[in-house]
Protein backbone atom coordinates (compact mmCIF):
# COMPACT_ATOMS: atom_id res chain seq x y z
CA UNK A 1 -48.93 9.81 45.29
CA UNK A 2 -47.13 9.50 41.81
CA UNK A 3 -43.34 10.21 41.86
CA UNK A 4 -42.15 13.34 40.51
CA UNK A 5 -40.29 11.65 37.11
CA UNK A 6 -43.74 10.61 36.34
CA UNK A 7 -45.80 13.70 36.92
CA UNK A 8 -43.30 15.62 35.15
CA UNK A 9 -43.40 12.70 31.84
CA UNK A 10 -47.44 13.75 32.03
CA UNK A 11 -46.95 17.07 32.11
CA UNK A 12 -44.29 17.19 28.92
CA UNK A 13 -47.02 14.73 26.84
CA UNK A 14 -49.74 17.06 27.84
CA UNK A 15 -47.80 20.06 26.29
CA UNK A 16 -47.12 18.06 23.62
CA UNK A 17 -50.90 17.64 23.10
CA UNK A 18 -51.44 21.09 23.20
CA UNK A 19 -49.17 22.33 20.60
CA UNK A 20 -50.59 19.41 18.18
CA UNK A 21 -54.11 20.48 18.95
CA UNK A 22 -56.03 23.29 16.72
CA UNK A 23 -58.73 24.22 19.36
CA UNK A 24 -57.27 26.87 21.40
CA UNK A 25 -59.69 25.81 24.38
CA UNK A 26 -58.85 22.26 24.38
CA UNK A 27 -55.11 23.84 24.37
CA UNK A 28 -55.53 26.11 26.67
CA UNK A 29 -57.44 23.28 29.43
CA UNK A 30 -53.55 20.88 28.54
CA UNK A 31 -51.70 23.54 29.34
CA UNK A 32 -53.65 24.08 32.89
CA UNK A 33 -53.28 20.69 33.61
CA UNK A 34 -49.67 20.49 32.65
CA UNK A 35 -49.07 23.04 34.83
CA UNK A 36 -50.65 21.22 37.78
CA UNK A 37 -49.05 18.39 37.33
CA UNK A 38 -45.28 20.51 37.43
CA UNK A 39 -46.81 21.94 40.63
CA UNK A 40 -47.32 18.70 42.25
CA UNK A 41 -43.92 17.17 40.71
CA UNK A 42 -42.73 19.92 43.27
CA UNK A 43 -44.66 19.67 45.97
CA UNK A 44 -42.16 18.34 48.87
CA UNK A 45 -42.03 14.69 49.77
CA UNK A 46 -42.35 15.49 53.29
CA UNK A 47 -45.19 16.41 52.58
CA UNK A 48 -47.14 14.37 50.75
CA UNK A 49 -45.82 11.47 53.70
CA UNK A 50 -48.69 13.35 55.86
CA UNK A 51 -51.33 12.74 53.84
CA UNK A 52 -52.06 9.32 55.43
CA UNK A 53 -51.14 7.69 58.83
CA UNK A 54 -48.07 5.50 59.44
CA UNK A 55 -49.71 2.37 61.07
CA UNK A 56 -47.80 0.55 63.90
CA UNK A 57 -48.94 -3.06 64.91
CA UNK A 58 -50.11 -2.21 68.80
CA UNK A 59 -52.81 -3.93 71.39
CA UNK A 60 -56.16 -2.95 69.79
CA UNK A 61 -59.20 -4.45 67.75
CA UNK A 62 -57.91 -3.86 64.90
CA UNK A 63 -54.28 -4.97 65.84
CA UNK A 64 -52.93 -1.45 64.07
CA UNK A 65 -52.83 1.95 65.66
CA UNK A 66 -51.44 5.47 64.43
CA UNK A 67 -47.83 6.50 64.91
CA UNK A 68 -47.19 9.29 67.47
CA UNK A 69 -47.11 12.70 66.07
CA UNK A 70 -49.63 11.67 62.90
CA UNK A 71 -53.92 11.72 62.32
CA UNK A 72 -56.14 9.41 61.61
């Protein structure tokens, strides 16, 4: 997941976009995104850390198993 600094540097170049643009559509689809991007810029690190499984090296074929308390 990209940091916040950088979602937030996205969203200010899409606004950017949109005020320099003449089609109000093409505007209006910046702005949306923009404000996606400040929504995920928000979004709690804790999280995000739950999207994927901390591996731990343990005794199995594959020599990596999933951390107690997380889903693989």
């Amino acid at each position: 997941m990209a940091g916040r600094e950088y979602l937030n540097r996205q969203a200010a170049t899409l606004l950017k976009f949109a005020q320099t643009t003449t089609d109000p559509t093409v505007a209006a689809g910046l702005v949306e995104k923009a404000a996606d991007l400040k929504e995920q810029a928000e979004e709690p690190r804790a999280a995000m850390r739950h999207e994927r499984p901390m591996l731990t090296a343990e005794a199995n074929p594959s020599g990596l198993r999933a951390a107690k308390g997380t889903i693989m």
